[in-house]
C-alpha atoms as a PDB file:
ATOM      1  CA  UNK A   1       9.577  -4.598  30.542  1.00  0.00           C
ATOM      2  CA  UNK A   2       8.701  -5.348  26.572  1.00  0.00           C
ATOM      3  CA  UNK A   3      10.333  -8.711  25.997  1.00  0.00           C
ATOM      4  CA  UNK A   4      10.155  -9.892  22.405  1.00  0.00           C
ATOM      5  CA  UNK A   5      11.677 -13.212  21.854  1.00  0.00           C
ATOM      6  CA  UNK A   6      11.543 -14.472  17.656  1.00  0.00           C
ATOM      7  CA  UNK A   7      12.574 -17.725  16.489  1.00  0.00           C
ATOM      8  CA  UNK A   8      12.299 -20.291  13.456  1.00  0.00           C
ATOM      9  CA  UNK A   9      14.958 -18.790  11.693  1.00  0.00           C
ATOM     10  CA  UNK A  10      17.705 -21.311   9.874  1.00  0.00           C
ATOM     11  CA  UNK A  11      19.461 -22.477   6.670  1.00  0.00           C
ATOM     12  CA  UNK A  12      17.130 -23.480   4.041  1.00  0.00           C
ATOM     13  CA  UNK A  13      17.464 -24.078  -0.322  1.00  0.00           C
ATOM     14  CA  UNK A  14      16.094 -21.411  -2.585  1.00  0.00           C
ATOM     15  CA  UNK A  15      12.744 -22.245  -2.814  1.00  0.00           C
ATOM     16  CA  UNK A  16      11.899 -23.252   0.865  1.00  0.00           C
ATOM     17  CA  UNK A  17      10.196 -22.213   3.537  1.00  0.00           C
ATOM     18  CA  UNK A  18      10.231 -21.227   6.847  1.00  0.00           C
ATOM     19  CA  UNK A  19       7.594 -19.802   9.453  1.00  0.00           C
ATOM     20  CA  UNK A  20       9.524 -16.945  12.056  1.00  0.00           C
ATOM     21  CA  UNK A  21       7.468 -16.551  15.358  1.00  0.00           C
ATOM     22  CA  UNK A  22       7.349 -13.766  17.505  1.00  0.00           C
ATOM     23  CA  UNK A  23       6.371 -14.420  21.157  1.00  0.00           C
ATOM     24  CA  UNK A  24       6.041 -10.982  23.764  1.00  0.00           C
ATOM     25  CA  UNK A  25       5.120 -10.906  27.640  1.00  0.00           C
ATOM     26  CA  UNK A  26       5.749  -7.746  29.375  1.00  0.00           C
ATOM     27  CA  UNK A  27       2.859  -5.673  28.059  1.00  0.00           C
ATOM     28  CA  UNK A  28      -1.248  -5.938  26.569  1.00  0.00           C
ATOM     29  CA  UNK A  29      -0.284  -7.596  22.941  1.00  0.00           C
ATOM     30  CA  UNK A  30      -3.686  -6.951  21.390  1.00  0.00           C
ATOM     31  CA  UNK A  31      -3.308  -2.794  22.118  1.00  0.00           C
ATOM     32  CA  UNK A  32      -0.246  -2.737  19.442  1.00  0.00           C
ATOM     33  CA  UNK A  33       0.002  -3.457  15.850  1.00  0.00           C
ATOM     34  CA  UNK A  34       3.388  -5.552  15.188  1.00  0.00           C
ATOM     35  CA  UNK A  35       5.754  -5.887  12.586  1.00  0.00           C
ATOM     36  CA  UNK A  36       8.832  -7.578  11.194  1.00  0.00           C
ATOM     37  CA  UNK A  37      11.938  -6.445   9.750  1.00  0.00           C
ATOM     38  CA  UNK A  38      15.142  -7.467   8.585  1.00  0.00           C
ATOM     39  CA  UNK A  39      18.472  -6.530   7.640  1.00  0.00           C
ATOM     40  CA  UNK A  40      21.042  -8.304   5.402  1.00  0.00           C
ATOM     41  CA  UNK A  41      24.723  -8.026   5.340  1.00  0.00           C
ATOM     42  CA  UNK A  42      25.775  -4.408   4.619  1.00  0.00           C
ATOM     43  CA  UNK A  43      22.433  -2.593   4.483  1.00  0.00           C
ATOM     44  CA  UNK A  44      19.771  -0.990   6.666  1.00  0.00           C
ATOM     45  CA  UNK A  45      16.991  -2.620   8.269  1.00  0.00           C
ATOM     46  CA  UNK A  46      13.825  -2.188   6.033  1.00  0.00           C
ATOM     47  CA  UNK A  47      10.593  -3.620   6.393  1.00  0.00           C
ATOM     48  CA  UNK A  48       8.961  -6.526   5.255  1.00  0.00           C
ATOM     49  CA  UNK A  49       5.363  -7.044   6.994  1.00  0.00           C
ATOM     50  CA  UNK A  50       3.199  -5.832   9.346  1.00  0.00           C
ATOM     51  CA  UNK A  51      -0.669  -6.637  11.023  1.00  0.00           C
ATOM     52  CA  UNK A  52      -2.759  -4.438  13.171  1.00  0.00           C
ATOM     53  CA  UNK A  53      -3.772  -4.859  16.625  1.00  0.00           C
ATOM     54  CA  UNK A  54      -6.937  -7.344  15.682  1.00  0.00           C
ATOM     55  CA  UNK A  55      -5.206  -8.637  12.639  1.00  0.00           C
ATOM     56  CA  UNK A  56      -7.741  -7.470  10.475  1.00  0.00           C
ATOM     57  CA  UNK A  57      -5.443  -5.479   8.299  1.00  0.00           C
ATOM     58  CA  UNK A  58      -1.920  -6.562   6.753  1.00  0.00           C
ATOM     59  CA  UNK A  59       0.701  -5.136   4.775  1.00  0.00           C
ATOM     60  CA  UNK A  60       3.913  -6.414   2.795  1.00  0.00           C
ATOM     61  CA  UNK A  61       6.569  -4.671   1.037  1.00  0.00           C
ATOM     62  CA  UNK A  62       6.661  -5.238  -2.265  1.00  0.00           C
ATOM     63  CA  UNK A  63      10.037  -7.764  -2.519  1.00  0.00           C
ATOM     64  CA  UNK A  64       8.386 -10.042  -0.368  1.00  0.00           C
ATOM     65  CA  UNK A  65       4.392  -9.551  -1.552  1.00  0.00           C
ATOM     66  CA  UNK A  66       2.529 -12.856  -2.668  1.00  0.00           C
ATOM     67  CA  UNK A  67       5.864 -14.918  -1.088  1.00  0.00           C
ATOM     68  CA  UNK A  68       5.269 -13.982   2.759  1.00  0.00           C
ATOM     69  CA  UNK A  69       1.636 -14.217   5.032  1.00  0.00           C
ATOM     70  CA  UNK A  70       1.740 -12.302   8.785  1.00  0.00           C
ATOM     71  CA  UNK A  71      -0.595 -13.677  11.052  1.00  0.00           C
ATOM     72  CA  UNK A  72      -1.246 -13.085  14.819  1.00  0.00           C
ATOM     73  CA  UNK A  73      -2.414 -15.170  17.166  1.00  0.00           C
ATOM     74  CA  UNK A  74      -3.634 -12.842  20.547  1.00  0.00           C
ATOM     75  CA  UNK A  75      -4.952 -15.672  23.110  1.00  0.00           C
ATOM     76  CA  UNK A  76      -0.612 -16.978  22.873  1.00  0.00           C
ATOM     77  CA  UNK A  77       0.712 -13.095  22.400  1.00  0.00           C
ATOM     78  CA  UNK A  78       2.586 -14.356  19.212  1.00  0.00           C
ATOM     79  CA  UNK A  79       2.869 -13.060  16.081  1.00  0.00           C
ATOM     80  CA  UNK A  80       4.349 -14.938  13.084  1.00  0.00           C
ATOM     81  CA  UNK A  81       6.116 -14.616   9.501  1.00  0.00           C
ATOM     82  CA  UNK A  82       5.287 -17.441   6.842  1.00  0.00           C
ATOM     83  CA  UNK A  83       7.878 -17.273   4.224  1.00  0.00           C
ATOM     84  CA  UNK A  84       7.820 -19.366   0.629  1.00  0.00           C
ATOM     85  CA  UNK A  85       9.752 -19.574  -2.350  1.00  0.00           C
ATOM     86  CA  UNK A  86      12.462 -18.151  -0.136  1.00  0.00           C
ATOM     87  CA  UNK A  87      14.933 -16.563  -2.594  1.00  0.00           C
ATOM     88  CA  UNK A  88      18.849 -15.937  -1.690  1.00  0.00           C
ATOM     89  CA  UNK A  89      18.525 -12.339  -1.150  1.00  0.00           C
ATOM     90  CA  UNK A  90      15.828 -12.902   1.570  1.00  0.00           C
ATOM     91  CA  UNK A  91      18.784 -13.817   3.838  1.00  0.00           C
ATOM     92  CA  UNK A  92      18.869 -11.517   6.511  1.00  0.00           C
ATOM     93  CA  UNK A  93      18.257 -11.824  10.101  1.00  0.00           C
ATOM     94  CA  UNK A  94      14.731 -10.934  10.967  1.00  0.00           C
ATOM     95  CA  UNK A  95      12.931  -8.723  13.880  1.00  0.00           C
ATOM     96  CA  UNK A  96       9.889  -8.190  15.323  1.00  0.00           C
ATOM     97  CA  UNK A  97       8.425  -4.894  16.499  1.00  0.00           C
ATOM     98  CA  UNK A  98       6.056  -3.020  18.273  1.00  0.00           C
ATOM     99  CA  UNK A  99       3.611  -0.411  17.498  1.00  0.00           C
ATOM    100  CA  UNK A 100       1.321   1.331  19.814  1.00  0.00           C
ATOM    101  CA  UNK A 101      -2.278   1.170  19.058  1.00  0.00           C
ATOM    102  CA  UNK A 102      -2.971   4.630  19.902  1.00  0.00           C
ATOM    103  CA  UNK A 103      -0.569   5.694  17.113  1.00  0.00           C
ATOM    104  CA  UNK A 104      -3.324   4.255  14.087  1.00  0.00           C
ATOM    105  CA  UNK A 105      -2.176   1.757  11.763  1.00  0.00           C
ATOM    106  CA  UNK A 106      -1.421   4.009   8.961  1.00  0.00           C
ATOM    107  CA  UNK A 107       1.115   3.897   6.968  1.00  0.00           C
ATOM    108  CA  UNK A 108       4.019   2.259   9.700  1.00  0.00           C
ATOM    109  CA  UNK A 109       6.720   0.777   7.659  1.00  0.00           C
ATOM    110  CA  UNK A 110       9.277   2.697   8.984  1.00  0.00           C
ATOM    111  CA  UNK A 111      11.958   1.317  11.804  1.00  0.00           C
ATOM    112  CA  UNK A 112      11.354   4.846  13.863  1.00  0.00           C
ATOM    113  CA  UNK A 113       7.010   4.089  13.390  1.00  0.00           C
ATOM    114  CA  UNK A 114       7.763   1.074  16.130  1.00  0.00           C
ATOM    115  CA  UNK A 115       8.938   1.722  20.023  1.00  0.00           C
ATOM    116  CA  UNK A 116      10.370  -2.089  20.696  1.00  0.00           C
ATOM    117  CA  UNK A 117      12.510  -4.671  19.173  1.00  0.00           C
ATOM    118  CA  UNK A 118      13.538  -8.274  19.173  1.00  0.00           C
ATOM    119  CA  UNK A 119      16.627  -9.914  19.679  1.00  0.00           C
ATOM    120  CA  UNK A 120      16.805 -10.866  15.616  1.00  0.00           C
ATOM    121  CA  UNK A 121      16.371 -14.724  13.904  1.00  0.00           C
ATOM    122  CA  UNK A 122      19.069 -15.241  11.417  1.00  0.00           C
ATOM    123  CA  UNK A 123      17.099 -16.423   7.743  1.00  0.00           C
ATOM    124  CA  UNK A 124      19.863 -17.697   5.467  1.00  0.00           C
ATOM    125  CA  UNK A 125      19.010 -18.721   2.289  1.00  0.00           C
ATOM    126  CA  UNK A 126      21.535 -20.966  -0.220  1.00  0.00           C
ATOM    127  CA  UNK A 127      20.832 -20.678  -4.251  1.00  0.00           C
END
């Protein structure tokens, strides 16, 4: 019943940008703190951002800190990814997930912290 649908992704030069949206129906979006992840050829899916429920609290991993801005917008159920200075090894394709309120904010930057997942964007970037 969780339906996550992201988009935005594409082929853009080192250096770009590109802004990944997440849009979910299917469920309250404002009781669940969401987050994006991604994978890349040949590796596990790690984590890259997250925002709370009211989107008064954000967090980044460190390869992508001061490059990438999460933002949530609750009146259109979306949640997005703003990505600059894109480097090559940010190619992967990117997910959104979903978090349960209930379960705190913490520290969820873990794939098994989040309950429901997107179909993917593919992010490729060229050097």
């Amino acid at each position: 019943q969780v339906q996550l649908v992201e988009s935005g992704g594409g082929l853009v030069q080192a250096g770009g940008s590109l802004r990944l949206s997440c849009v979910s129906s299917g469920y309250t979006f404002s009781s669940y703190h969401m987050g994006w992840f991604r994978q890349a050829p040949g590796k596990e899916r790690e984590f890259v951002a997250r925002i709370s429920w009211s989107g008064s609290s954000t967090d980044y991993a460190e390869s992508v800190k001061g490059r990438c801005t999460i933002s949530r917008d609750n009146t259109k159920n979306t949640v997005y990814l703003q990505m600059n200075s894109l480097k090559p090894e940010d190619t992967a394709v990117y997910y959104c997930a979903v978090r349960p309120r209930w379960k705190g904010f913490g520290s969820s930057v873990g794939i098994r912290d989040y309950d429901y997942w997107g179909q993917g964007t593919q992010v490729t970037v060229s050097s």
